[in-house]
Protein backbone atom coordinates (compact mmCIF):
# COMPACT_ATOMS: atom_id res chain seq x y z
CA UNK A 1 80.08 62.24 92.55
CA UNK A 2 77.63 63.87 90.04
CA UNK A 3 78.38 67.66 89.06
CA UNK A 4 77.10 70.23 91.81
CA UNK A 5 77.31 73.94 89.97
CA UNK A 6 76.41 75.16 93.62
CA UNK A 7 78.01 72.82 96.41
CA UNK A 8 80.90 71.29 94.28
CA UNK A 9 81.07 72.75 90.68
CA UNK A 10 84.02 70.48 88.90
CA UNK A 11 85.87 73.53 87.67
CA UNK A 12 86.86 74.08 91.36
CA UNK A 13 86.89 70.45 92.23
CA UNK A 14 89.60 68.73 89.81
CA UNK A 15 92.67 68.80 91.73
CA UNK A 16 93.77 67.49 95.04
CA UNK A 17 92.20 70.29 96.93
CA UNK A 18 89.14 71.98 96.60
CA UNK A 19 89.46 75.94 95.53
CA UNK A 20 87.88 77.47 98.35
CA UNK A 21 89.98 75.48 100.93
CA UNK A 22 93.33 77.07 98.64
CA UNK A 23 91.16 80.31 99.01
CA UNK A 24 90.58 80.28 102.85
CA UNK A 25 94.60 79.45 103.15
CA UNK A 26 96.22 81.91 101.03
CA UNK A 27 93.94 84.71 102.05
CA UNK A 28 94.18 84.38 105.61
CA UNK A 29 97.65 86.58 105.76
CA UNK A 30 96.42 89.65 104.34
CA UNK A 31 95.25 92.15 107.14
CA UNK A 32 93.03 94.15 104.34
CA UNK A 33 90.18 92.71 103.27
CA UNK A 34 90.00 94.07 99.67
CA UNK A 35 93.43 92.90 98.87
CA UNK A 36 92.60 89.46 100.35
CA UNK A 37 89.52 89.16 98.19
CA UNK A 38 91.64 90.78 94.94
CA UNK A 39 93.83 87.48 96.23
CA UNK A 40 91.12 85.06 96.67
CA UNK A 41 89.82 86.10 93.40
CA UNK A 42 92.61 85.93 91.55
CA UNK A 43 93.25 82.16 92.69
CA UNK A 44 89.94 81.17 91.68
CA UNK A 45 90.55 82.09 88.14
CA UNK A 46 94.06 80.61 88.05
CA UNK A 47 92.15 77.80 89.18
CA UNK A 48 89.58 77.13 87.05
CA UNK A 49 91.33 78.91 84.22
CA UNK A 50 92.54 75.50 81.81
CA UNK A 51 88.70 73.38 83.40
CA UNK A 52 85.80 75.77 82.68
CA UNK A 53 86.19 77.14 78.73
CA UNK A 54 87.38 75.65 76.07
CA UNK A 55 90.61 78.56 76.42
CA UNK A 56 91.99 79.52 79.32
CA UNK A 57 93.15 82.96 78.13
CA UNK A 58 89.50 85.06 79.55
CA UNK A 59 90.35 84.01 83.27
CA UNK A 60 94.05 83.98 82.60
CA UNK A 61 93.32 88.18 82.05
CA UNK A 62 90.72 88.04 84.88
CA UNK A 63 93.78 86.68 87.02
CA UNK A 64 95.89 88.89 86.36
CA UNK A 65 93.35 92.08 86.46
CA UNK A 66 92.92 90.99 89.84
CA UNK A 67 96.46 90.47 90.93
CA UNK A 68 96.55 94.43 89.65
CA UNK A 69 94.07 95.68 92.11
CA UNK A 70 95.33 93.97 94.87
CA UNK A 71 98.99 95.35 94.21
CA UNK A 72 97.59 98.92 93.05
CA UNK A 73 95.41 98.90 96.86
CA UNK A 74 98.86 98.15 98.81
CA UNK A 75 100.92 100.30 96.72
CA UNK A 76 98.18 102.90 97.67
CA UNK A 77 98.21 101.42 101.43
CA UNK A 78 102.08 102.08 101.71
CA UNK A 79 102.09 105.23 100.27
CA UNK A 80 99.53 106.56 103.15
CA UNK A 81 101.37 104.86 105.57
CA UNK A 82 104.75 106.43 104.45
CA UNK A 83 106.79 103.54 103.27
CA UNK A 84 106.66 104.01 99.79
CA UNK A 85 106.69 101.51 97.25
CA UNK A 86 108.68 98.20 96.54
């Protein structure tokens, strides 16, 4: 199968299972959407992280910046909704 940037780029394509499948699956327990794409994101880059530059360290960071907006949303979520924090 040639390289497809668009359809099937090979930095998403290298394992058993193709990212956005992993996406779809992980995501689909989250009831807020902005935490389930902070999620989704943040798998992407894990992903792709050690396939798409020659270090892994820029979406290693992007990861993990994403990781903290998804916790800093429901930390803010169960605040409002009085159950504190974890």
């Amino acid at each position: 199968m040639s390289n497809d940037n668009v359809q099937h780029p090979s930095h998403y394509t290298h394992g058993k299972y193709e990212t956005i499948d992993v996406i779809e699956d992980i995501t689909s327990g989250y009831d807020d959407g902005f935490t389930a794409h902070c999620v989704g994101t943040a798998v992407k880059y894990l992903y792709r992280a050690p396939h798409k530059h020659e270090s892994p360290l820029e979406d290693l960071r992007k990861a993990a910046k994403y990781v903290e907006f998804a916790i800093n949303r429901e930390t803010k979520r169960a605040e409002e909704n009085g159950k504190g924090t974890v």
